[in-house]
Protein backbone atom coordinates (compact mmCIF):
# COMPACT_ATOMS: atom_id res chain seq x y z
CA UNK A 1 -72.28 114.89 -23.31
CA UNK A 2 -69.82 117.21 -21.59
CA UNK A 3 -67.98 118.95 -22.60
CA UNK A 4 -64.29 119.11 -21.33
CA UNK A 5 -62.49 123.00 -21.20
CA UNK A 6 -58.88 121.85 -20.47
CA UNK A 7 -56.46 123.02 -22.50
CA UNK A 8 -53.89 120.84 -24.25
CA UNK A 9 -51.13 121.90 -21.17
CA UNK A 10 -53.67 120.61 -18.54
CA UNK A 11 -54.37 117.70 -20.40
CA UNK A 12 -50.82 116.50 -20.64
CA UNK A 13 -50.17 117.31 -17.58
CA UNK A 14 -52.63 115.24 -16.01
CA UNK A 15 -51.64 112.78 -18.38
CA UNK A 16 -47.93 112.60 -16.89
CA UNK A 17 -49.55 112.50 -13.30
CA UNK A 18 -51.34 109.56 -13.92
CA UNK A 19 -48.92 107.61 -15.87
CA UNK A 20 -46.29 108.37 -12.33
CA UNK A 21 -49.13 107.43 -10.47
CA UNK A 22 -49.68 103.96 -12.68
CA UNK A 23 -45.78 103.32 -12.84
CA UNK A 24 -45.35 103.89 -8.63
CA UNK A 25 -48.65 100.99 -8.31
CA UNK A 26 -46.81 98.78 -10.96
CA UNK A 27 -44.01 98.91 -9.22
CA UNK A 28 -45.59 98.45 -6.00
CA UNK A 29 -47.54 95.35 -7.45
CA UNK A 30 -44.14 93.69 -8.33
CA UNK A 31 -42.81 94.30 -4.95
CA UNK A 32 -45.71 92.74 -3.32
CA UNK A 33 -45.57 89.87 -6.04
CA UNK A 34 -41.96 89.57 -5.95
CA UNK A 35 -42.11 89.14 -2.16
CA UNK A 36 -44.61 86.42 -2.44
CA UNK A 37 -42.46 84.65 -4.57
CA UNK A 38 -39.51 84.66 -2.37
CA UNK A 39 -41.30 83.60 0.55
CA UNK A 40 -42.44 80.60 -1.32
CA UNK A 41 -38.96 79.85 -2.02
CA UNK A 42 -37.78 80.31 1.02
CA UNK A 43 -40.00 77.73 2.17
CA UNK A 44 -39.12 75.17 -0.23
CA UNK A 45 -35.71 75.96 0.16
CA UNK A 46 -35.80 75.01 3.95
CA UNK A 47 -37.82 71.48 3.14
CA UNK A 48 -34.42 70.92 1.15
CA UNK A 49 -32.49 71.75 3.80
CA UNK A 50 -34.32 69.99 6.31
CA UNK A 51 -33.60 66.80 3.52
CA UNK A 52 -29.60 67.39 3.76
CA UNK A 53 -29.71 67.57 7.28
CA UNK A 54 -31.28 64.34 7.58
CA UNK A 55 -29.01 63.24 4.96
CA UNK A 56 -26.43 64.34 6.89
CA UNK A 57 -27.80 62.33 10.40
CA UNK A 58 -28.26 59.44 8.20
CA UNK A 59 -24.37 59.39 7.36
CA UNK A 60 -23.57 59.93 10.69
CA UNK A 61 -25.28 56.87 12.12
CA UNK A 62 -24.20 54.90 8.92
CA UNK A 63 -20.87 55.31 10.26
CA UNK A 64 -22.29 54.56 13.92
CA UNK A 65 -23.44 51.69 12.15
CA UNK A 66 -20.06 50.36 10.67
CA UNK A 67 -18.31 51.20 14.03
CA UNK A 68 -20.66 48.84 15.67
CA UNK A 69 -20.69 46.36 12.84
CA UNK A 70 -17.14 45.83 12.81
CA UNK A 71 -16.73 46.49 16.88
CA UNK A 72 -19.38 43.50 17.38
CA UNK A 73 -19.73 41.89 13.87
CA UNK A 74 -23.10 40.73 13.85
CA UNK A 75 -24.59 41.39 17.08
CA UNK A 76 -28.17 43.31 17.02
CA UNK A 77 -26.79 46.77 17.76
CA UNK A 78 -25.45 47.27 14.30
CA UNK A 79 -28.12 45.75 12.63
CA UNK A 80 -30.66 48.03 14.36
CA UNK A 81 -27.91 51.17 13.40
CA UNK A 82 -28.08 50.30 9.77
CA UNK A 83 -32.07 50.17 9.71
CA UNK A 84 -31.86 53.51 11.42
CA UNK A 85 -29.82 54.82 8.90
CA UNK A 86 -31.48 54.11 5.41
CA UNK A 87 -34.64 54.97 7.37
CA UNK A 88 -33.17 58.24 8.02
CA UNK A 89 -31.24 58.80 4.52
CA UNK A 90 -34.53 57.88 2.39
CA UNK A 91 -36.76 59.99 4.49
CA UNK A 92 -34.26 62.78 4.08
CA UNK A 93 -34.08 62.05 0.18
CA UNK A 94 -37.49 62.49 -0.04
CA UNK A 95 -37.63 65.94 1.84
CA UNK A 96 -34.79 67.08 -0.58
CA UNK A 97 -36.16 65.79 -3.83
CA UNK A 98 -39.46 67.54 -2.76
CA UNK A 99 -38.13 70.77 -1.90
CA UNK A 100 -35.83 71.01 -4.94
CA UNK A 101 -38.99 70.04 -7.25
CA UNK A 102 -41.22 72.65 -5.62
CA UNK A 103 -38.16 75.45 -6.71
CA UNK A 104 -37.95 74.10 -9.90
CA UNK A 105 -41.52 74.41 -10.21
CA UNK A 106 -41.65 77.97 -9.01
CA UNK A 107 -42.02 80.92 -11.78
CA UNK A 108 -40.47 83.88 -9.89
CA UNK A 109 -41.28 86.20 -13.15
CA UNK A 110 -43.49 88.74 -11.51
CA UNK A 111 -46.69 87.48 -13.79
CA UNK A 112 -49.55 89.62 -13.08
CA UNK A 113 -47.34 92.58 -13.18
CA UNK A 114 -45.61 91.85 -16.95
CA UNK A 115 -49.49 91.48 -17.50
CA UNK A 116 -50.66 94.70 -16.31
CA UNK A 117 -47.61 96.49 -17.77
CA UNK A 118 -48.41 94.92 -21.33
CA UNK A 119 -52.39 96.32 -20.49
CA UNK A 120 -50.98 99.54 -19.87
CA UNK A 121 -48.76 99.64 -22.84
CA UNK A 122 -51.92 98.80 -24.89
CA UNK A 123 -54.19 101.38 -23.53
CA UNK A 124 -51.74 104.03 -23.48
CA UNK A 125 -50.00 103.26 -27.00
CA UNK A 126 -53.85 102.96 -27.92
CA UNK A 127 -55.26 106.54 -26.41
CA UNK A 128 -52.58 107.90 -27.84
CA UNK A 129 -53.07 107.38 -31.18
């Protein structure tokens, strides 16, 4: 076995270096995480709003629809505007309900971070001692 010379000044100094040096990569690992996490919601986010805005075009040609319907009261124009437009509002409540289920299903609690902080904790509440 070696043996180690350092005195108890070196020791603790080293000991400081390496828990800045831990602390700057934890907080560099929930960066990186946190970033990650975002993007993911930013995706979902725009599936939801790609749902309103075919929400939205579905209203619009419902009213297309009711301008024809009354203009021309039962001729096939309006008929075909109304199939366009539940067509159009399902598929866009689908794309919403989707989108807004991903978020909800999204854990943006930097995981493996809190995990490697609570490791660190251990070991250095542990050497310590």
């Amino acid at each position: 076995m070696a043996t180690d010379n350092r005195t108890l000044a070196e020791l603790m100094t080293e000991l400081s270096r390496e828990t800045s040096t831990l602390v700057r990569k934890e907080i560099e690992l929930a960066t990186t995480e946190m970033s990650a996490k975002a993007a993911a919601a930013g995706r979902n986010v725009a599936i939801a709003s790609a749902g309103g805005a075919l929400i939205h075009a579905g209203f619009l040609v419902f009213l297309a629809f009711l301008v024809i319907g009354l203009g021309q009261l039962g001729v096939a124009p309006w008929l075909a505007a109304l199939l366009v437009a539940v067509l159009t509002i399902i598929c866009g409540a689908v794309l919403m309900n989707a989108g807004v289920s991903k978020l909800r299903r999204t854990r943006y609690v930097p995981r493996h971070t809190v995990e490697t902080l609570k490791e660190s904790t251990k070991w250095t509440t542990r050497q310590g001692a």
